[in-house]
Protein backbone atom coordinates (compact mmCIF):
# COMPACT_ATOMS: atom_id res chain seq x y z
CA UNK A 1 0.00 0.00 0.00
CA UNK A 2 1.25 3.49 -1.09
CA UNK A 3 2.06 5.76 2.09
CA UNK A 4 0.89 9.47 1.53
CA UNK A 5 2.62 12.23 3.33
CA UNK A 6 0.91 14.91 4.69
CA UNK A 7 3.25 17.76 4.79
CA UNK A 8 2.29 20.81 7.01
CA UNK A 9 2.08 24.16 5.13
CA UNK A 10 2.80 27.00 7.53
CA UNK A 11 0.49 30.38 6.43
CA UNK A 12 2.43 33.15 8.11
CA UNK A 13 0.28 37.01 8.48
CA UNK A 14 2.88 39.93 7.54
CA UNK A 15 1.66 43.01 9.55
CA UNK A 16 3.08 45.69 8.75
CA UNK A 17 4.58 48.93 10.83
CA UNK A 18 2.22 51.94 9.48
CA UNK A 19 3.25 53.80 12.20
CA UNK A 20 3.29 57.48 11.72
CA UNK A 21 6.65 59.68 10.71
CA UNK A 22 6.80 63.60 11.34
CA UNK A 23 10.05 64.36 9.65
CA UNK A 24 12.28 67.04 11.61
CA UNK A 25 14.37 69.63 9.78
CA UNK A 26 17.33 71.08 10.25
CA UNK A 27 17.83 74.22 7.51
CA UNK A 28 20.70 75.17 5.85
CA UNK A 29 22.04 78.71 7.05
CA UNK A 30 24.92 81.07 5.46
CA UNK A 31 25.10 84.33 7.02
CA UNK A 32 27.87 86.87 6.97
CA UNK A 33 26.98 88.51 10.53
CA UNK A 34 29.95 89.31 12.65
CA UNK A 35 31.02 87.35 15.61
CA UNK A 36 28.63 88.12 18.51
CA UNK A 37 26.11 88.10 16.64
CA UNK A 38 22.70 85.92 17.74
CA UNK A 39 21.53 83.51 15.19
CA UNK A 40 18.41 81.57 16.01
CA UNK A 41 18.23 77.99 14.50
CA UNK A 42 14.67 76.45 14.11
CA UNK A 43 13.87 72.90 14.28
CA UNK A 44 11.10 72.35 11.96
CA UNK A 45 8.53 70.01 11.90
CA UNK A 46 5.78 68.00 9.58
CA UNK A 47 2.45 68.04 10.81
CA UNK A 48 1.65 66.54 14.64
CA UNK A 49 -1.90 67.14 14.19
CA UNK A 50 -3.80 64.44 16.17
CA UNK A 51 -0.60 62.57 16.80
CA UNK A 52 -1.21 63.40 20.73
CA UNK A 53 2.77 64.64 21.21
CA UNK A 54 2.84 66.29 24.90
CA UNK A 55 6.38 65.67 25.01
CA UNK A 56 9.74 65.45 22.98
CA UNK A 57 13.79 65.29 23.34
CA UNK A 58 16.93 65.49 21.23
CA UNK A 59 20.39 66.29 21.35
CA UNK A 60 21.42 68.89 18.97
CA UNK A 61 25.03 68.77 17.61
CA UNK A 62 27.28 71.64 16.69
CA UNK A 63 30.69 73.01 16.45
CA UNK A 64 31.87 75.43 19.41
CA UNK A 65 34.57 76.95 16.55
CA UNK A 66 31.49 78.51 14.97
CA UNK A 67 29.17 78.70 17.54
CA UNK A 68 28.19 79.02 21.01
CA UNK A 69 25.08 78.37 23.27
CA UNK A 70 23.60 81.86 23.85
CA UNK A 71 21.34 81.58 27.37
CA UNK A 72 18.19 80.66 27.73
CA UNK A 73 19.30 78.26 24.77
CA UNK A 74 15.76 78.20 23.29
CA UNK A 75 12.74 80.65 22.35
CA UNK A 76 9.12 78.99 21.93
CA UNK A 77 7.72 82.62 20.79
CA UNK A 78 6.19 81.65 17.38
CA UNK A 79 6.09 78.32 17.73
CA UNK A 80 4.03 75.21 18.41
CA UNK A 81 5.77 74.79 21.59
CA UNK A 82 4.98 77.93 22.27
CA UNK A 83 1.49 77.69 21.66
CA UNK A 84 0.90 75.11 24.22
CA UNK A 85 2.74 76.36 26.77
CA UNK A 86 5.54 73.84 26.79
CA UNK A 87 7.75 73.59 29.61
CA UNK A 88 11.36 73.15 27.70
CA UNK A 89 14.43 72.04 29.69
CA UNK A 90 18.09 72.21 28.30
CA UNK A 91 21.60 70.98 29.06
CA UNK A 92 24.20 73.44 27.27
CA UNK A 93 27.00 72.07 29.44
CA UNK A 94 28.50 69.38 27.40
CA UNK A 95 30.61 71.47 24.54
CA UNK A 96 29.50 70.68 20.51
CA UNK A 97 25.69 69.17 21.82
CA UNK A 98 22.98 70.67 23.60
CA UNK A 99 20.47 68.30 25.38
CA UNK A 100 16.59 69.43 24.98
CA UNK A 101 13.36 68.09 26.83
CA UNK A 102 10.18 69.74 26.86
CA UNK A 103 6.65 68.43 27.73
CA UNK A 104 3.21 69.95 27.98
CA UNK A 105 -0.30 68.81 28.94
CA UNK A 106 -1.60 69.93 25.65
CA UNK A 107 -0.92 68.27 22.26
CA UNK A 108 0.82 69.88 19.68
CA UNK A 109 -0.73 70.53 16.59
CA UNK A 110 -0.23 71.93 12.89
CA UNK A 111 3.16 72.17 10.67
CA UNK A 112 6.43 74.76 11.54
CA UNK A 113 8.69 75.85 13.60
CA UNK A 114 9.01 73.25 17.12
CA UNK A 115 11.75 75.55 18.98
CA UNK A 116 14.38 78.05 18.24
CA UNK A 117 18.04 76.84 19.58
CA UNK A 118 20.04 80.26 20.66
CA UNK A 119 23.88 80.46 19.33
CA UNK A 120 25.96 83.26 19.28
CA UNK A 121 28.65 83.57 16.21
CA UNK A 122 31.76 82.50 17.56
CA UNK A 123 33.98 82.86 14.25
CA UNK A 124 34.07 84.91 10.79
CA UNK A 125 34.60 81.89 8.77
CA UNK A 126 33.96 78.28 8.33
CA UNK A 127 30.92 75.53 8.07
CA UNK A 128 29.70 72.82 10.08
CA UNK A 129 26.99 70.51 9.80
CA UNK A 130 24.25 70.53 12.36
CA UNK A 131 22.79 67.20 13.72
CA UNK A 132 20.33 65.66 15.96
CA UNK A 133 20.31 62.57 17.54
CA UNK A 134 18.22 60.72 19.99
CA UNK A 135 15.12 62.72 18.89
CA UNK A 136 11.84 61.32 20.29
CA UNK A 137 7.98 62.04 20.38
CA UNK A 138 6.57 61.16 23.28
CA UNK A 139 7.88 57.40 24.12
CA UNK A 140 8.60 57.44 20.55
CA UNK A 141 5.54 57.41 18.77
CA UNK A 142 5.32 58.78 16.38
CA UNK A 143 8.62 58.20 14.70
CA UNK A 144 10.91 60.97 13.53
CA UNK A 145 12.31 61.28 10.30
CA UNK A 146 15.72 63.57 10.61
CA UNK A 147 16.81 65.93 7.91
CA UNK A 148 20.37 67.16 8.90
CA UNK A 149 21.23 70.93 8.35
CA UNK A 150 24.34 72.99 8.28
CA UNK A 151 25.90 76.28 9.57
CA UNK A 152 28.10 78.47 6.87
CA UNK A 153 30.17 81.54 8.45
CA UNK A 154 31.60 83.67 5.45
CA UNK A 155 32.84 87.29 5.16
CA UNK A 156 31.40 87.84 2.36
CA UNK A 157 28.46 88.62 0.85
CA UNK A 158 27.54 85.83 -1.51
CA UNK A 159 26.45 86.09 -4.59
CA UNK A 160 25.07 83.36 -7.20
CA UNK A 161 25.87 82.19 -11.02
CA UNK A 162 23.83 81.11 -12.90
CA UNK A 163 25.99 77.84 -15.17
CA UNK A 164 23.62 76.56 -18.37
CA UNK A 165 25.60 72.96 -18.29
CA UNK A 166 24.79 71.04 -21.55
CA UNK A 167 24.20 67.53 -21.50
CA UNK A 168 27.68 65.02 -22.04
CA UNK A 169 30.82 66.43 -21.29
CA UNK A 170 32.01 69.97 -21.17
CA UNK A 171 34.11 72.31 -18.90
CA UNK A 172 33.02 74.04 -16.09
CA UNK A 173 34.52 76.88 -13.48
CA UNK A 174 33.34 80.19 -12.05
CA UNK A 175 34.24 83.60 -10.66
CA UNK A 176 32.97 82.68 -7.52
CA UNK A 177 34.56 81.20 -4.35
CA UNK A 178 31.65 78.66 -3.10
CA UNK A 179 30.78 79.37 0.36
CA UNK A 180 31.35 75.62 1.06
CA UNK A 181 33.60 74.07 -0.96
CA UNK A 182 32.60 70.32 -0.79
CA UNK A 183 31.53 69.31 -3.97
CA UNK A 184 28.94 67.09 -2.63
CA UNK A 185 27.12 69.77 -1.03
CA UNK A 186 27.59 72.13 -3.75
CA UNK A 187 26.17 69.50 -6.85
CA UNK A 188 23.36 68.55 -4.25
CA UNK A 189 20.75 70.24 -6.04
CA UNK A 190 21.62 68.86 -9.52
CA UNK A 191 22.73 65.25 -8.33
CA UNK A 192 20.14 63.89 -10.48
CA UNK A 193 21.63 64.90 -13.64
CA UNK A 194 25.16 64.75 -12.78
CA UNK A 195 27.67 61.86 -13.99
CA UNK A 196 30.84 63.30 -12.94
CA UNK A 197 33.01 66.23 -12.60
CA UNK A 198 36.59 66.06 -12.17
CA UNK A 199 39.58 68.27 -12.58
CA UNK A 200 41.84 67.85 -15.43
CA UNK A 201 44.22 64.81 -13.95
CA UNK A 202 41.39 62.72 -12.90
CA UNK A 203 42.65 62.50 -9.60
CA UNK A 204 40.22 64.72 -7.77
CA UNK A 205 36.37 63.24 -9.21
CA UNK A 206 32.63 62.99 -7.64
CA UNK A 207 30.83 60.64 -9.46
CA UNK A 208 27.65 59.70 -8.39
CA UNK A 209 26.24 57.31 -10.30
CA UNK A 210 29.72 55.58 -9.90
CA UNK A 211 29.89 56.10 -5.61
CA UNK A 212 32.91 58.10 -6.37
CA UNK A 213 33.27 60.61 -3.33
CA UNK A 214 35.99 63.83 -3.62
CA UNK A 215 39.11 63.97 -2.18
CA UNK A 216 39.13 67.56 -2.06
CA UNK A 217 37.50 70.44 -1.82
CA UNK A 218 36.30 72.51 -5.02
CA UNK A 219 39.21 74.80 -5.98
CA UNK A 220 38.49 78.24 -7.84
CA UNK A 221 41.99 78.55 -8.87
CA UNK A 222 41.26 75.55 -12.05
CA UNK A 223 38.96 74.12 -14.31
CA UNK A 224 36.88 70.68 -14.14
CA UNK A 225 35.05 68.73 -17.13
CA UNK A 226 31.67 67.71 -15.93
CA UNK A 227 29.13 65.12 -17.34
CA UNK A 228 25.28 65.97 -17.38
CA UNK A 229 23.10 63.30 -18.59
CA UNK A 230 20.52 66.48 -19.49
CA UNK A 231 20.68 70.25 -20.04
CA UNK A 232 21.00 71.34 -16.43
CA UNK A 233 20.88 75.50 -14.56
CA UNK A 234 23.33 74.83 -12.02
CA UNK A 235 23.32 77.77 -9.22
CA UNK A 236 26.37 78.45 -7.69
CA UNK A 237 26.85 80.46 -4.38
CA UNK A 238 29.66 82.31 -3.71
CA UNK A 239 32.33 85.16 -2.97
CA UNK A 240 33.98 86.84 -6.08
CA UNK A 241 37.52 85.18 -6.49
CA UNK A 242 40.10 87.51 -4.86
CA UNK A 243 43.25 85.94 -6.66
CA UNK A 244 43.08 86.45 -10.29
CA UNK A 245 46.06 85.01 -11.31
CA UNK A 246 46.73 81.44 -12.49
CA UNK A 247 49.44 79.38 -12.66
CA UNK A 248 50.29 77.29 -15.73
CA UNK A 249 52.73 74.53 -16.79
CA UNK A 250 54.25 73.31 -19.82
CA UNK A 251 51.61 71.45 -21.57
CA UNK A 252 48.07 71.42 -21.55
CA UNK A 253 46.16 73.00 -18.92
CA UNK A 254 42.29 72.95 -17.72
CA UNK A 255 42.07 77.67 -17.46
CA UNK A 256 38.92 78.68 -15.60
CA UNK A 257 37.33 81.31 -16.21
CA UNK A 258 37.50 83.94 -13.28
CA UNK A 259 36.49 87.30 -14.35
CA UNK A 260 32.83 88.58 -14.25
CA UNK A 261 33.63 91.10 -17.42
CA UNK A 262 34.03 90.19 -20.83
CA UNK A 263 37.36 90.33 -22.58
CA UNK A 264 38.87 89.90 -26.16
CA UNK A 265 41.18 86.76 -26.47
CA UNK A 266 43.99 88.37 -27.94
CA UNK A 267 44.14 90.73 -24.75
CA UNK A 268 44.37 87.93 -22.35
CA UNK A 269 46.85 86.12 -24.49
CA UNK A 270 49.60 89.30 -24.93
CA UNK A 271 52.79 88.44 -24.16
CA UNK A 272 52.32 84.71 -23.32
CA UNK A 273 54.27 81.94 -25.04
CA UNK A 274 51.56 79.87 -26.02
CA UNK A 275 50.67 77.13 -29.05
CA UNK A 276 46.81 76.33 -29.45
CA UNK A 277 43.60 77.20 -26.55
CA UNK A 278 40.92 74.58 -27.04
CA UNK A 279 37.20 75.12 -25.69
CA UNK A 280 37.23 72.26 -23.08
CA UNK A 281 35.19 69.34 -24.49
CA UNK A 282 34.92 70.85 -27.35
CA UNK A 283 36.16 70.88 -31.16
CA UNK A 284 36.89 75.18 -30.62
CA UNK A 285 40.34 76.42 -31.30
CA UNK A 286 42.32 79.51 -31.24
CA UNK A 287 45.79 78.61 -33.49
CA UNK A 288 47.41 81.67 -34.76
CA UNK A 289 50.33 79.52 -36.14
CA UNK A 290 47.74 78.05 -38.09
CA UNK A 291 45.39 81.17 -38.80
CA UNK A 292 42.90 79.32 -37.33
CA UNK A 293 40.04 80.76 -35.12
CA UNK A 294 36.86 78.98 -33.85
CA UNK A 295 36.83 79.89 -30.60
């Protein structure tokens, strides 16, 4: 007699977490106000609206180079904590963090502004990135979602170009200084679009389709070739270039283009020993040897 064998079929019920996110913002401030100086950084928030938060707590990260805790460390005026009457409770001692708790017997409600944090400028230059951590609701219900800011010191007053970048390769440089520097943060608004940029050796690229981080810091003083898979308006944000003279070498080299005015070729070029200038990434020459101009 054929045995059958019964083989038990486990049904398993996936239940899944739908609990609710309010995503908390740092924002991204440049300012040019002397040291002294009383910046107020909000912490902004999605909307709590039936949520039921009476209570929260983070620890807010900074860099005491830039920035110091200005007492009481916190304004509600304007905000939802504010409107509720939060009691808020902080703990400045600790240098680069400040500790916040606050809790109210109302729930908050609505989208904006949770709490200004108090600084006073410490510097006249530099950039940091500010962070929270341990941020709850409540218990932690609902969750937070944390969008990281930064904190940009400069001099200056900035300025912005506007770069029409066509799509494949080409060269690209600018008058400006950035205010920061790091090419990530600078091509964050056009990531989409962009394949790489690099400086002439190859040796300095951000690539990220490819998860190729920079090594260094965007540098005014020379040109890149960048790749745009479309026609892309990059902005860039800035201090006019002080030093307007460049350095070259024997061979071929990657000239930006640091001068707001317009000037005739021939009037750059006077008195320099040179062979050919090539458009970068691009078929246009100027080769008076060769009486040839396309450029």
């Amino acid at each position: 007699m054929k045995k059958r064998y019964f083989i038990p079929i486990a049904f398993f019920l996936l239940i899944l977490n739908c609990e609710a996110q309010v995503t908390v913002t740092l924002p991204e401030i440049l300012t040019s106000d002397p040291p002294g100086a009383t910046v107020e950084i909000p912490v902004l928030v999605g909307d709590l609206t039936g949520l039921g938060v009476t209570a929260y707590q983070f620890v807010f990260h900074y860099d005491h180079t830039l920035l110091t805790p200005k007492s009481p460390y916190f304004s509600t005026d304007g905000t939802l904590s504010g409107e509720t009457g939060m009691l808020v409770m902080t703990n400045p001692d600790i240098p680069d963090k400040v500790s916040i708790a606050a809790a109210g017997s109302m729930p908050l409600a609505g989208t904006g502004t949770l709490l200004y944090l108090l600084f006073e400028i410490a510097s006249t230059e530099g950039s940091c990135p500010l962070t929270l951590t341990d941020f709850y609701f409540n218990a932690g219900t609902p969750q937070a979602n944390l969008v990281n800011g930064s904190f940009t010191i400069s001099s200056c007053i900035p300025q912005q170009q506007y770069l029409l970048i066509p799509p494949g390769w080409s060269g690209i440089s600018s008058y400006l200084t950035p205010v920061n520097s790091n090419m990530v943060t600078m091509f964050a608004p056009v990531v989409d679009n962009l394949i790489m940029v690099t400086d002439y050796a190859f040796s300095n690229q951000y690539s990220p389709p490819n998860s190729i981080l920079p090594i260094e810091p965007w540098d005014a003083s020379q040109g890149y070739f960048i790749k745009m898979n479309t026609e892309t308006v990059f902005v860039l944000s800035g201090c006019e270039t002080a030093q307007k003279t460049i350095a070259l070498s024997a061979g071929w080299n990657l000239v930006p283009v640091i001068s707001n005015d317009v000037f005739i070729l021939d009037e750059i070029l006077t008195g320099m020993d040179f062979e050919i200038v090539q458009e970068a990434a691009t078929s246009n020459i100027y080769w008076p040897s060769m009486a040839i101009q396309t450029l």
